[in-house]
C-alpha atoms as a PDB file:
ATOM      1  CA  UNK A   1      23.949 -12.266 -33.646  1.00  0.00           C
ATOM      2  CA  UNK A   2      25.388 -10.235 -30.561  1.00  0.00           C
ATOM      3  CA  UNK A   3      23.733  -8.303 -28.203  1.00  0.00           C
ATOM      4  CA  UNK A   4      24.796  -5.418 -30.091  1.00  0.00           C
ATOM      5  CA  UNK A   5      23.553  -5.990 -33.347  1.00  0.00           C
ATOM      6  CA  UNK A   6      20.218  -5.096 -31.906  1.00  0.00           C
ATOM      7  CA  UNK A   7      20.785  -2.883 -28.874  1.00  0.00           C
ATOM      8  CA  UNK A   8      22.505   0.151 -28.181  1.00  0.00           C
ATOM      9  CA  UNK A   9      24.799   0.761 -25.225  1.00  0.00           C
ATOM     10  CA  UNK A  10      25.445   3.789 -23.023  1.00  0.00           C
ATOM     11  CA  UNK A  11      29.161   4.738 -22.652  1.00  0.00           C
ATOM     12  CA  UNK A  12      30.587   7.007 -19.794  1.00  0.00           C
ATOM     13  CA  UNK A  13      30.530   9.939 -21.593  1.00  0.00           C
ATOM     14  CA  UNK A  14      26.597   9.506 -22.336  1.00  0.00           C
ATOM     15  CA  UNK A  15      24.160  12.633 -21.118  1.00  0.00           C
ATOM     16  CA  UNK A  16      21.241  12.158 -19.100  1.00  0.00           C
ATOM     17  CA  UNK A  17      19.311  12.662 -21.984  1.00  0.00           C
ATOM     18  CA  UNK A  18      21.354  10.486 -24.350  1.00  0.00           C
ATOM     19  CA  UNK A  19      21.103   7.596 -21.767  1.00  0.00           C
ATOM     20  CA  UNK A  20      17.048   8.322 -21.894  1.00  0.00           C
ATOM     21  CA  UNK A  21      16.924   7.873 -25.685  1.00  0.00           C
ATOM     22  CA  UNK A  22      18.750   4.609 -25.566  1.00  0.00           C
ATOM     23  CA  UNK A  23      16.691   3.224 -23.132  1.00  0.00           C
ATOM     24  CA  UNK A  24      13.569   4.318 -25.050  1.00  0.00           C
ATOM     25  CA  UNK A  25      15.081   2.985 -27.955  1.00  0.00           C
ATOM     26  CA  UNK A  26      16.038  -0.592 -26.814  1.00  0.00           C
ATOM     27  CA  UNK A  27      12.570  -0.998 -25.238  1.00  0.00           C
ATOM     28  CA  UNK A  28      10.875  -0.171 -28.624  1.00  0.00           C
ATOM     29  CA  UNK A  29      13.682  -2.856 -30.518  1.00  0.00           C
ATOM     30  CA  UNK A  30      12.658  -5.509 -27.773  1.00  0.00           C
ATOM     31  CA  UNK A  31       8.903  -5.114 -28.586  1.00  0.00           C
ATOM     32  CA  UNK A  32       9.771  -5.241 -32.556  1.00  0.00           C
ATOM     33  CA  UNK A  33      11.908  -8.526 -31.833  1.00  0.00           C
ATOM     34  CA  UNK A  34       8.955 -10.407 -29.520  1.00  0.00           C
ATOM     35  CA  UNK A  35       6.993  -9.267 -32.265  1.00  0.00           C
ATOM     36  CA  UNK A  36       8.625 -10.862 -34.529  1.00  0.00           C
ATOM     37  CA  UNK A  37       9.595 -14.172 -32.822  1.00  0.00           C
ATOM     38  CA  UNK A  38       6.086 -14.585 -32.104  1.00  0.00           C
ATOM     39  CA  UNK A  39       5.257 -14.036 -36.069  1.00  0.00           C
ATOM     40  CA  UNK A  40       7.955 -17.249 -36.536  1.00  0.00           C
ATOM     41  CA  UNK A  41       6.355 -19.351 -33.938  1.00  0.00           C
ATOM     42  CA  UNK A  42       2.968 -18.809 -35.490  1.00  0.00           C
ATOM     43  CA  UNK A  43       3.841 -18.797 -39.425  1.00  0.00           C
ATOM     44  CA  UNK A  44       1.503 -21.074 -40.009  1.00  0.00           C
ATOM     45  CA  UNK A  45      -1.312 -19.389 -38.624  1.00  0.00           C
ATOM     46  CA  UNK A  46      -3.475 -16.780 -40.649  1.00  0.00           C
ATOM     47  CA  UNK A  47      -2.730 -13.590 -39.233  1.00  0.00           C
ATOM     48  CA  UNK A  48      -5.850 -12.193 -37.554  1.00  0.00           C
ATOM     49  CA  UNK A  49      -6.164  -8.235 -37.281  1.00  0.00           C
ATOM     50  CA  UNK A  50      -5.057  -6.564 -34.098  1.00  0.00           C
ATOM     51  CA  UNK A  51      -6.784  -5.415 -31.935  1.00  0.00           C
ATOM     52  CA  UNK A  52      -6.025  -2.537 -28.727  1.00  0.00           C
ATOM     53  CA  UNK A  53      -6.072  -4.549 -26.019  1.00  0.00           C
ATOM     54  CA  UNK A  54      -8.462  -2.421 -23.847  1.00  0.00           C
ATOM     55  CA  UNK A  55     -10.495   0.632 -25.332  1.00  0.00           C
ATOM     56  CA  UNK A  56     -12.667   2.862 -23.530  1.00  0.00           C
ATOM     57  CA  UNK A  57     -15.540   4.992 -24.512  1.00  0.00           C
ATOM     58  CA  UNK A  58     -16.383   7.702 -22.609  1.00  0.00           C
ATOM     59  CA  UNK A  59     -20.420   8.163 -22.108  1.00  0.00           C
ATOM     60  CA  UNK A  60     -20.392  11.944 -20.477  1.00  0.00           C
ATOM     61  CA  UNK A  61     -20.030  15.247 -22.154  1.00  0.00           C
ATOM     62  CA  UNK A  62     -17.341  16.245 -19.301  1.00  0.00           C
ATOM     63  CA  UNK A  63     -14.746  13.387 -20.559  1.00  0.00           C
ATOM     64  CA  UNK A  64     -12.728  12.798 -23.517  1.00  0.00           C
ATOM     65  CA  UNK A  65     -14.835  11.725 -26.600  1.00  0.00           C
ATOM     66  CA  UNK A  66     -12.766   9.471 -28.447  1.00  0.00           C
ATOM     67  CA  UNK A  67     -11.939   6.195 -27.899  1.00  0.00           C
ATOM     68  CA  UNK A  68      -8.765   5.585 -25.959  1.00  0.00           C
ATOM     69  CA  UNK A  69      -6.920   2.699 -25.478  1.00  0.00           C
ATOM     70  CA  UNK A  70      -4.300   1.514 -22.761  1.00  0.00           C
ATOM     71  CA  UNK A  71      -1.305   3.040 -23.951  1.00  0.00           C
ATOM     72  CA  UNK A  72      -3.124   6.420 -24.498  1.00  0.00           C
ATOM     73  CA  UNK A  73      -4.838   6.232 -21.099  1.00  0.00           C
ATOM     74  CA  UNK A  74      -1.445   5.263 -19.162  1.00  0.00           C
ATOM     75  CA  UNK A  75       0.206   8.278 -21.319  1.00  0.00           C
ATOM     76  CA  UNK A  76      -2.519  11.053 -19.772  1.00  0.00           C
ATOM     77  CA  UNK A  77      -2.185   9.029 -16.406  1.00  0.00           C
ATOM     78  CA  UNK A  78       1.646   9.205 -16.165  1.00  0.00           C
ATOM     79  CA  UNK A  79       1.874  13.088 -17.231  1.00  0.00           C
ATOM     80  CA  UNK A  80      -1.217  14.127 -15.181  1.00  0.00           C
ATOM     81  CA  UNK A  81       0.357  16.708 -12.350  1.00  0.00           C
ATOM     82  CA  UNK A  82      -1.326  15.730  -8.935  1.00  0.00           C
ATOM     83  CA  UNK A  83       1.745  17.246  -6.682  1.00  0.00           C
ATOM     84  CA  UNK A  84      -0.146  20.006  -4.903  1.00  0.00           C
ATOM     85  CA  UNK A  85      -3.431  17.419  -3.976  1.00  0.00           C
ATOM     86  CA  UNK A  86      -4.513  15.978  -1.726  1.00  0.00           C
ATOM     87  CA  UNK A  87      -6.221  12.269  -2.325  1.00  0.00           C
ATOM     88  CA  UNK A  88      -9.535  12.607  -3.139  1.00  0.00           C
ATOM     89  CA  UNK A  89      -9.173  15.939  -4.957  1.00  0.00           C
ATOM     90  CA  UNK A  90      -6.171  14.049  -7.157  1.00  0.00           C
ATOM     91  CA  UNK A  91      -9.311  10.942  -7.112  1.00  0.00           C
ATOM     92  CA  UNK A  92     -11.333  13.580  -8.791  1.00  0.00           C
ATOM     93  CA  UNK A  93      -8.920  14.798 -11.028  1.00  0.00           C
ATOM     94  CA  UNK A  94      -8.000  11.566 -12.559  1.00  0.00           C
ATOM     95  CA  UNK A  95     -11.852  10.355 -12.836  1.00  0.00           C
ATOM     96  CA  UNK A  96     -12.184  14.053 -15.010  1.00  0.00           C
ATOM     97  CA  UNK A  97      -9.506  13.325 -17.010  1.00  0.00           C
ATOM     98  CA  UNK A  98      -9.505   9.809 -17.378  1.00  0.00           C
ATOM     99  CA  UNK A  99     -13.464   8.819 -17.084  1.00  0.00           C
ATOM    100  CA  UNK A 100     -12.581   6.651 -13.807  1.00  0.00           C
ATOM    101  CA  UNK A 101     -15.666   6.840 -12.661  1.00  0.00           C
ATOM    102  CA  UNK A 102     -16.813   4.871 -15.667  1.00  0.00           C
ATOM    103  CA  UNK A 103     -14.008   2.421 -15.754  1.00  0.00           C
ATOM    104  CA  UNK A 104     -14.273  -1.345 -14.772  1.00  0.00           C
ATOM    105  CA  UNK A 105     -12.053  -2.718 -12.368  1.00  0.00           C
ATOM    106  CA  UNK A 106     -10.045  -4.906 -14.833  1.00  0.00           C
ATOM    107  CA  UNK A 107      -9.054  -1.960 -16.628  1.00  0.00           C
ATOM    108  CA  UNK A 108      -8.143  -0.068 -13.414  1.00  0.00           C
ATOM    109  CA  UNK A 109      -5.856  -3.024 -12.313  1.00  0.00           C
ATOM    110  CA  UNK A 110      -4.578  -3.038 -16.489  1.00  0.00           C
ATOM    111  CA  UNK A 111      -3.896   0.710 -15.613  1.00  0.00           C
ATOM    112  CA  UNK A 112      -1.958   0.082 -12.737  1.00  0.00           C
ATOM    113  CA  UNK A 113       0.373  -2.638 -14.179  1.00  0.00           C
ATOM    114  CA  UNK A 114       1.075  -0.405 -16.937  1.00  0.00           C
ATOM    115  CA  UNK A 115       2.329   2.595 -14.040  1.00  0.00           C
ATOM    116  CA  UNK A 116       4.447  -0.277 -12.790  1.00  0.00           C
ATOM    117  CA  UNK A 117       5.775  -0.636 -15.772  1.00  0.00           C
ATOM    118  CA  UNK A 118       6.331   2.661 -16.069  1.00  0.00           C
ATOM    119  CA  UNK A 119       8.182   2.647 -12.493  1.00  0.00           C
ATOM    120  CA  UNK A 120      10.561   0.103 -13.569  1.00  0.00           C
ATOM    121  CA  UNK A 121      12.037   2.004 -16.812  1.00  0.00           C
ATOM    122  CA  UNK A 122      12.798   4.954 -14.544  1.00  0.00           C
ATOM    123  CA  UNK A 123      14.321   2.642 -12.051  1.00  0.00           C
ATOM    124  CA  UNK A 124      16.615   1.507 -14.582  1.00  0.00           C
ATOM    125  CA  UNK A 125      17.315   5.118 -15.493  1.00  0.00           C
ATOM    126  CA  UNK A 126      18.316   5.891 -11.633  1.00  0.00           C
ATOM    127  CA  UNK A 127      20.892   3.312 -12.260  1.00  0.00           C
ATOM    128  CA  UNK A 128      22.101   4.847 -15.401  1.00  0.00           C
ATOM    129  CA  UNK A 129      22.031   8.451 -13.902  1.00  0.00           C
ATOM    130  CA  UNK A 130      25.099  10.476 -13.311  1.00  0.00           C
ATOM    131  CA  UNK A 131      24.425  12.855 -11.010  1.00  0.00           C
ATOM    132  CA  UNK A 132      22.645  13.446  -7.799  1.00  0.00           C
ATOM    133  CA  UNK A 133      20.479  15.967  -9.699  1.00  0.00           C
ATOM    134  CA  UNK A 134      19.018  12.956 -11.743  1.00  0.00           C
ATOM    135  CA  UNK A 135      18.428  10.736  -9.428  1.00  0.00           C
ATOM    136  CA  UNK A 136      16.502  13.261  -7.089  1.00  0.00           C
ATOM    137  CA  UNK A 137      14.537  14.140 -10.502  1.00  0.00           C
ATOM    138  CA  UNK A 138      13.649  10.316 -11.062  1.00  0.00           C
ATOM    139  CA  UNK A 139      12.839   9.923  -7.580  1.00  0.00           C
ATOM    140  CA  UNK A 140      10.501  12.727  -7.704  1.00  0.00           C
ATOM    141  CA  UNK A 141       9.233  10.868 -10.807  1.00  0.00           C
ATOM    142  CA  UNK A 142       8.753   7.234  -9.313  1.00  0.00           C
ATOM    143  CA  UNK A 143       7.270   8.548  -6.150  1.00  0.00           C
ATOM    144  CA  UNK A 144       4.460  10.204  -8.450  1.00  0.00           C
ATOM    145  CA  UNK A 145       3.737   6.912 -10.486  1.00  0.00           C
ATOM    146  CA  UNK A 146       3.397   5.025  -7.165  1.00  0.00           C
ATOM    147  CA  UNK A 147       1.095   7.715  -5.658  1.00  0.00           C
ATOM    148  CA  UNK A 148      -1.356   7.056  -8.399  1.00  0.00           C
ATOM    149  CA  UNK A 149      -0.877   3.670  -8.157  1.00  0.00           C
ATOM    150  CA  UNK A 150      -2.577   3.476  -4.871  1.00  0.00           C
ATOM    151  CA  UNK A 151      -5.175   5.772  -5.865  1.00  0.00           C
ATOM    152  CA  UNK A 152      -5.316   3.793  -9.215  1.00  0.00           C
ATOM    153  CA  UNK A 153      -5.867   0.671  -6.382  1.00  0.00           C
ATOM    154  CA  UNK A 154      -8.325   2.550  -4.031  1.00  0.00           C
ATOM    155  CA  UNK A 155     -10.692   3.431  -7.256  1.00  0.00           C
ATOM    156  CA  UNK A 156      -9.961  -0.582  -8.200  1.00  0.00           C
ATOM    157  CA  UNK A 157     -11.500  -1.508  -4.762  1.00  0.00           C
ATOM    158  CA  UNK A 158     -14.445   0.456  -4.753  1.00  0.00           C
ATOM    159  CA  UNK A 159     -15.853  -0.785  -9.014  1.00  0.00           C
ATOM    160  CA  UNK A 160     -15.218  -3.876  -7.409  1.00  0.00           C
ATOM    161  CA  UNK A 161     -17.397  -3.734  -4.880  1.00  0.00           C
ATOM    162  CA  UNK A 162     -20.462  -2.054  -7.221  1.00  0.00           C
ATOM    163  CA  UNK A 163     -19.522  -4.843  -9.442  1.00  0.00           C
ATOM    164  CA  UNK A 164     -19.842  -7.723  -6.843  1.00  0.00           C
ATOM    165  CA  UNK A 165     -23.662  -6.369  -5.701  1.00  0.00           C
ATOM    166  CA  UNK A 166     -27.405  -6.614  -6.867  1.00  0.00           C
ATOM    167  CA  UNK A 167     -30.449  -4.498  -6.496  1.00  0.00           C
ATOM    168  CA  UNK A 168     -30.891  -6.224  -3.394  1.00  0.00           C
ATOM    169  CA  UNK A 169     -27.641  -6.653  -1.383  1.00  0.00           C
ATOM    170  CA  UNK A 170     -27.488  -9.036   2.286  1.00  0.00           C
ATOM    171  CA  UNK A 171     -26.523  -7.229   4.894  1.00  0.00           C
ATOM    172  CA  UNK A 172     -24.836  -8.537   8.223  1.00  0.00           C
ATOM    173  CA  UNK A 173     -23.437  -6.441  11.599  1.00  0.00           C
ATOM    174  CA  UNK A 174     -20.917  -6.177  13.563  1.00  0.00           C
ATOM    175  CA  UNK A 175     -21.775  -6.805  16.763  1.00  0.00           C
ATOM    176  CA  UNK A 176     -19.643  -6.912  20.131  1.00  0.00           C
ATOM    177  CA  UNK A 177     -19.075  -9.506  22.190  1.00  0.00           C
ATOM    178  CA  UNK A 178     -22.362  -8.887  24.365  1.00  0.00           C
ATOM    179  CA  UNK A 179     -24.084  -8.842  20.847  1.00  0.00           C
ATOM    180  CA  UNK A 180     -24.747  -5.817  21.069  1.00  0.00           C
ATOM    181  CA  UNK A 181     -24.595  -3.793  17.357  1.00  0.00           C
ATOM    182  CA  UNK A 182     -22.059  -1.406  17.343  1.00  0.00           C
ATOM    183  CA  UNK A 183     -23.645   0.273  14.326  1.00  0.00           C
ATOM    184  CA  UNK A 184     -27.265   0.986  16.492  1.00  0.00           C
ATOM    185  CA  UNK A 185     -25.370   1.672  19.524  1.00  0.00           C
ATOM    186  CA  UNK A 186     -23.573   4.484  17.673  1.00  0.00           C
ATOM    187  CA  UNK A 187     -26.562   6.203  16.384  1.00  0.00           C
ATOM    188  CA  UNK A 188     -28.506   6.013  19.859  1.00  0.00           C
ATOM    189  CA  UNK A 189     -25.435   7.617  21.605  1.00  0.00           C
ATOM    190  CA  UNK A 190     -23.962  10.392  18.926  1.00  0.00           C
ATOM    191  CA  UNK A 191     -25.886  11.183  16.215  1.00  0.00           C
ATOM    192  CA  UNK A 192     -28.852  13.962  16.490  1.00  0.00           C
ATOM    193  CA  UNK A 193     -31.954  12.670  15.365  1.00  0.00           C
ATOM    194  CA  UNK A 194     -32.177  15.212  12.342  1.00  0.00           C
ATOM    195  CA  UNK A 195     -29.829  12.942  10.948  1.00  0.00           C
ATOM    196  CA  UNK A 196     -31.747   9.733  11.297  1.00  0.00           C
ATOM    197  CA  UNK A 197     -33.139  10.226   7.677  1.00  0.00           C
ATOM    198  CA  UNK A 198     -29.957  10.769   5.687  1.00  0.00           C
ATOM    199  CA  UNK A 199     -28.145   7.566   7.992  1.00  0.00           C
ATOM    200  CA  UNK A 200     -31.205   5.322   6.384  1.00  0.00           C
ATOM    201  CA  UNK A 201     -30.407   6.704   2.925  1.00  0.00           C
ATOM    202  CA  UNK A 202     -27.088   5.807   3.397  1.00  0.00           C
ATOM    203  CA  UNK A 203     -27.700   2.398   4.695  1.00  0.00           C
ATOM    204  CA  UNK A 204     -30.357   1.603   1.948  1.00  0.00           C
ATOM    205  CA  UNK A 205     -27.648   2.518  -0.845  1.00  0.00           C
ATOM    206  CA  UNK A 206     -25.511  -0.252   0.536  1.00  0.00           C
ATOM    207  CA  UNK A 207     -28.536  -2.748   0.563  1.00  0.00           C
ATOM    208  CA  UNK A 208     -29.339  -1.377  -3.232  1.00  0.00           C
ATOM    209  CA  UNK A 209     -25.642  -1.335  -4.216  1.00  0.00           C
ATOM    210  CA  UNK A 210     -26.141   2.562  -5.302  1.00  0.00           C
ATOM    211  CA  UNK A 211     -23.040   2.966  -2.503  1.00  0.00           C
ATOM    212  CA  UNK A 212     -23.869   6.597  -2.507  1.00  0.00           C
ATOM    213  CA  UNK A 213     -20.617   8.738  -2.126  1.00  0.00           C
ATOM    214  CA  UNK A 214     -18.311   5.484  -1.570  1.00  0.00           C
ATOM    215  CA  UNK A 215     -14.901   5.593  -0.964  1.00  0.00           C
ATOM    216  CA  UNK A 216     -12.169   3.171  -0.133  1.00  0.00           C
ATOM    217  CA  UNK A 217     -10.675   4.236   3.502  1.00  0.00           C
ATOM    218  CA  UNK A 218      -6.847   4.763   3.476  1.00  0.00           C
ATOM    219  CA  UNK A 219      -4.746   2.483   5.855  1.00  0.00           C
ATOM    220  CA  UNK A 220      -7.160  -0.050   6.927  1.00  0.00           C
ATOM    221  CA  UNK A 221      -9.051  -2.290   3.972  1.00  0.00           C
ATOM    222  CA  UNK A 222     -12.696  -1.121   4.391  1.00  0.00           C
ATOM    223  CA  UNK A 223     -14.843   1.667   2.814  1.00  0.00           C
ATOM    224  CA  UNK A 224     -17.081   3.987   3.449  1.00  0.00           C
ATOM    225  CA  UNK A 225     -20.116   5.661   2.301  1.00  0.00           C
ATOM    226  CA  UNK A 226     -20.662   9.237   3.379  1.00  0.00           C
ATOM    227  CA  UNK A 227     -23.344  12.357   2.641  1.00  0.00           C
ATOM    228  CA  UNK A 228     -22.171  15.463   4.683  1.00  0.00           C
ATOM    229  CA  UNK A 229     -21.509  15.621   8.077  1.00  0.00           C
ATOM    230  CA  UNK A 230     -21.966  11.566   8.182  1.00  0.00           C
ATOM    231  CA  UNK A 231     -20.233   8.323   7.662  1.00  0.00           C
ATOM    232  CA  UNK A 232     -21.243   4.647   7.646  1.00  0.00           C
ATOM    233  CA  UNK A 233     -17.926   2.024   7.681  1.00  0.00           C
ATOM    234  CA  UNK A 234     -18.735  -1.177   5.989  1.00  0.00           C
ATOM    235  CA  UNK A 235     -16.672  -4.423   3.932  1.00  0.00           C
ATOM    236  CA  UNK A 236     -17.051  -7.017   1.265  1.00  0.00           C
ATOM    237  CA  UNK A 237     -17.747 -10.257   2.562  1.00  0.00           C
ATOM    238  CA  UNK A 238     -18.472 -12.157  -0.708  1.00  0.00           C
ATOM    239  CA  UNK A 239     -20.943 -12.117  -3.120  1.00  0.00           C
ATOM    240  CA  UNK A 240     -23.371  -9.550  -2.369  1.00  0.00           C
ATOM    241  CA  UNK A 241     -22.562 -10.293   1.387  1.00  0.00           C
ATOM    242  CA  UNK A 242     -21.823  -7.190   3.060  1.00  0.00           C
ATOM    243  CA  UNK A 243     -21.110  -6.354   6.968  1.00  0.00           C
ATOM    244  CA  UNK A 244     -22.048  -2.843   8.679  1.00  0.00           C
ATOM    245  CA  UNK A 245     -19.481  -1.889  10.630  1.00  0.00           C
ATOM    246  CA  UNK A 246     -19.785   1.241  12.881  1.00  0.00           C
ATOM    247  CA  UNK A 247     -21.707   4.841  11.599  1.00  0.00           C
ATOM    248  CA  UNK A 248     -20.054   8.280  12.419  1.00  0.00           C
ATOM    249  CA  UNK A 249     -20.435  12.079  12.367  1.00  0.00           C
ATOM    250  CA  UNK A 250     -17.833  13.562  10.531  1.00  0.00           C
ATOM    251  CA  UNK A 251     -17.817  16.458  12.714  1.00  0.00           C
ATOM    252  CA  UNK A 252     -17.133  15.114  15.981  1.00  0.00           C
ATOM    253  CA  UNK A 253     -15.361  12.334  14.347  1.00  0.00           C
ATOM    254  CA  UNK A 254     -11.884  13.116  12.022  1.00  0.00           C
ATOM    255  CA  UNK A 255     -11.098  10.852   9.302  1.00  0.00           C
ATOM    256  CA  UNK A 256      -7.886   9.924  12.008  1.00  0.00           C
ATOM    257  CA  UNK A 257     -10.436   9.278  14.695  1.00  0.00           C
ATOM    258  CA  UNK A 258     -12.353   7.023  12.605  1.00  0.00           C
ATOM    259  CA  UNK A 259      -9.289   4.814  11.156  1.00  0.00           C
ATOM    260  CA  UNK A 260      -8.335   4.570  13.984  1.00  0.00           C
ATOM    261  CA  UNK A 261     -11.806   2.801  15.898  1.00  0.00           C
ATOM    262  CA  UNK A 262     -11.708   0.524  12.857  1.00  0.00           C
ATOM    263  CA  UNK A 263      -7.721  -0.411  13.213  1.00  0.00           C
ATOM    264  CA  UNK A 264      -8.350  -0.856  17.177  1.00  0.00           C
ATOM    265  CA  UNK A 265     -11.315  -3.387  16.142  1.00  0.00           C
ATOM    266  CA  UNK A 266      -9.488  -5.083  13.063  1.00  0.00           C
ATOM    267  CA  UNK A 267      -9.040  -8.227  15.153  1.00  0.00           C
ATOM    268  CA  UNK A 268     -12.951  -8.313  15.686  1.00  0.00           C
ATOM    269  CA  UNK A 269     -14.078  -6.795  12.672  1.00  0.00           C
ATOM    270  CA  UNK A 270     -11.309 -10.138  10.682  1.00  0.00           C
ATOM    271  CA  UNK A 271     -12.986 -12.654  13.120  1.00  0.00           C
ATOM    272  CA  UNK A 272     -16.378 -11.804  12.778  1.00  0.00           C
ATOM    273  CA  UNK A 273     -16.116 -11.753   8.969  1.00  0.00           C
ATOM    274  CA  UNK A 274     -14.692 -15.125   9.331  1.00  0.00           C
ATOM    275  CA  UNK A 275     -17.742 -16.391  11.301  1.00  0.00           C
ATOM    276  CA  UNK A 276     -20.367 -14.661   9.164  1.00  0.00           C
ATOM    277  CA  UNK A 277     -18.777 -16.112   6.194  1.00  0.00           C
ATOM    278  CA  UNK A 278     -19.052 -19.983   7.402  1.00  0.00           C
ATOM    279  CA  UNK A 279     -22.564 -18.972   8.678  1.00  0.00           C
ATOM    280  CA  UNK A 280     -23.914 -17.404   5.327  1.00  0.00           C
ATOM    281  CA  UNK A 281     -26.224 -20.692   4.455  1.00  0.00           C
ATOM    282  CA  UNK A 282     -27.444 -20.534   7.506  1.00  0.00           C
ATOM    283  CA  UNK A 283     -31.023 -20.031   7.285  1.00  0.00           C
ATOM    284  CA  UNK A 284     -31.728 -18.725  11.220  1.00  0.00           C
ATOM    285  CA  UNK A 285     -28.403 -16.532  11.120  1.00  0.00           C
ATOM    286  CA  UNK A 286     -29.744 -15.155   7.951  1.00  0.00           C
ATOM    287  CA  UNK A 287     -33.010 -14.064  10.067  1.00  0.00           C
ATOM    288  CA  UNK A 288     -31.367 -13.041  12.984  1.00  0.00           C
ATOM    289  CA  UNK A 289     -29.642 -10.255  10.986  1.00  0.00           C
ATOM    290  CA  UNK A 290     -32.332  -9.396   8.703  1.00  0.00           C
ATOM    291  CA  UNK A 291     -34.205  -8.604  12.335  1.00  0.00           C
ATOM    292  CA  UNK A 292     -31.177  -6.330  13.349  1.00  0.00           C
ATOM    293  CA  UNK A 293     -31.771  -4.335   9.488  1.00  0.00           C
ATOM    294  CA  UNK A 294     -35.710  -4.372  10.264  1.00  0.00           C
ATOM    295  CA  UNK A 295     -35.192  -2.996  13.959  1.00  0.00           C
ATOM    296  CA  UNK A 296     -32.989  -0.489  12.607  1.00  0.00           C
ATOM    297  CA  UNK A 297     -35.011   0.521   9.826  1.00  0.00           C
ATOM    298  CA  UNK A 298     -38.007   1.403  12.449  1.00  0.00           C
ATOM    299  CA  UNK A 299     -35.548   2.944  15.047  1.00  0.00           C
ATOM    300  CA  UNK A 300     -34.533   5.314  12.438  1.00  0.00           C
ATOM    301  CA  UNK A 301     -37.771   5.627  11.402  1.00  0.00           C
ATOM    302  CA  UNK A 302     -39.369   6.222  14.931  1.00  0.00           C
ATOM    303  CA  UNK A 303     -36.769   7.960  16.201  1.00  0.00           C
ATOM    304  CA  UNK A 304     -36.322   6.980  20.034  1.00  0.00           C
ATOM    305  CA  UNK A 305     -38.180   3.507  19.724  1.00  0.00           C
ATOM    306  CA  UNK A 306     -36.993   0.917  22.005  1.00  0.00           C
ATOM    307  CA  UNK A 307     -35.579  -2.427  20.386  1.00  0.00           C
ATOM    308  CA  UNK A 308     -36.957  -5.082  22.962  1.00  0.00           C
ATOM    309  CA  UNK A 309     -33.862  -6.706  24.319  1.00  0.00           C
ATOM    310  CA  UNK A 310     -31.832  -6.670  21.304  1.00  0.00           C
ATOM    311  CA  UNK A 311     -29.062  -5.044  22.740  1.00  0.00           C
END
């Protein structure tokens, strides 16, 4: 049979929303016809009964109580209106809405293909569009699916992480090219001491995998967790392999400020990942950092203790 047999065609004197409805219609005769070539191909296979291909449950009294699967969580996704956000208050709208925060990471990344999917159609209805009008309103559109697309990614990043870790995480440091650790050497020279408490809470919620207040930093591919006023920069390694990277006050340090230390030391911070990686089996490199987390531990604890020549 011809192409028209089972698919309509737009002609020139279509409307926008004419062309819309033929799109939406084809796509929906496409699925029926897979569908049905794949019933052929299989005839001699006992049906088994479908099933949604991803379906979420939401545990908390705040979030939707009935089960939703992909297509219904892409649907609240893709009409969500996150214009007048910023990031992490459009991060927080999506996690009330769509129970992110209790989401896995293969789900997330499900999520995201689906928005892509969703990008595509309305790229095919820019081409079909008659009028600058459209196109600006499509635009508009297809700009929004990509912006939660990266969130979408940013929210992937950070399950994956929790996922990856145990009760009882290893952690390495970053340390310059004197050895010293940049991560000590930050708290001796900026941060007041009443904040020496909170920075070990922090750093014991990476070594737990609790992450407390983690977040994926935008621009450069590390994260972050964070209680107030303070900030400790950290990556993956492998495993439950994770490097300390630098620790900041978010008062005297901006979000720009501290993207910007970590993008100035990407070339160390890539190397030094590299060579903690290759050196993970290594029984003496294992002690040498566990010393740097024990030394820090007591310099926190102490306050103004001095590490005997480890910097």
């Amino acid at each position: 049979m011809a192409y028209t047999d089972y698919f309509k065609e737009p002609n020139p004197n279509s409307t926008f929303e004419e062309k819309m409805e033929i799109i939406n219609y084809n796509n929906l005769k496409a699925k029926e016809l897979l569908k049905e070539y794949k019933a052929l191909a299989h005839a001699k296979v006992k049906p088994q009964p479908e099933e949604p291909i991803v379906a979420y449950q939401s545990s908390s009294s705040n979030f939707p109580s009935s089960s939703l699967n992909l297509k219904e969580l892409t649907q609240q996704l893709s009409l969500l209106d996150i214009s007048d956000l910023t990031d992490d208050e459009a991060s927080f709208k999506m996690a009330k809405v769509l129970g992110i925060n209790n989401l896995n990471s293969k789900l997330l990344a499900l999520l995201k293909l689906a928005l892509f999917n969703e990008i595509t159609e309305y790229q095919k209805m820019f081409i079909l569009a008659s009028t600058q009008e459209e196109q600006e309103e499509i635009r508009i559109q297809i700009a929004d699916l990509r912006r939660k697309q990266n969130l979408l990614e940013y929210t992937r990043e950070e399950e994956a992480v929790k996922e990856s870790s145990t009760k009882e995480n290893n952690l390495y440091f970053l340390t310059s090219s004197l050895g010293n650790i940049y991560f000590l050497e930050s708290l001796r020279k900026n941060v007041p001491q009443d904040y020496y408490q909170s920075f070990k809470d922090l750093l014991l919620s990476i070594k737990n995998g609790t992450f407390k207040g983690l977040k994926k930093l935008t621009d450069i591919p590390y994260f972050e967790v964070k209680d107030f006023k303070i900030r400790i920069t950290f990556d993956h390694l492998e495993g439950n392999n994770f490097i300390i990277l630098d620790a900041f006050m978010k008062k005297t340090d901006t979000s720009l400020q501290i993207n910007n230390s970590m993008i100035n030391r990407k070339k160390q911070i890539t190397e030094s990942k590299e060579q903690i990686k290759k050196s993970l089996n290594d029984p003496e490199f294992q002690a040498l950092h566990y010393g740097y987390y024990q030394d820090i531990l007591t310099f926190l604890d102490e306050k103004n203790i001095s590490i005997g020549g480890r910097l």
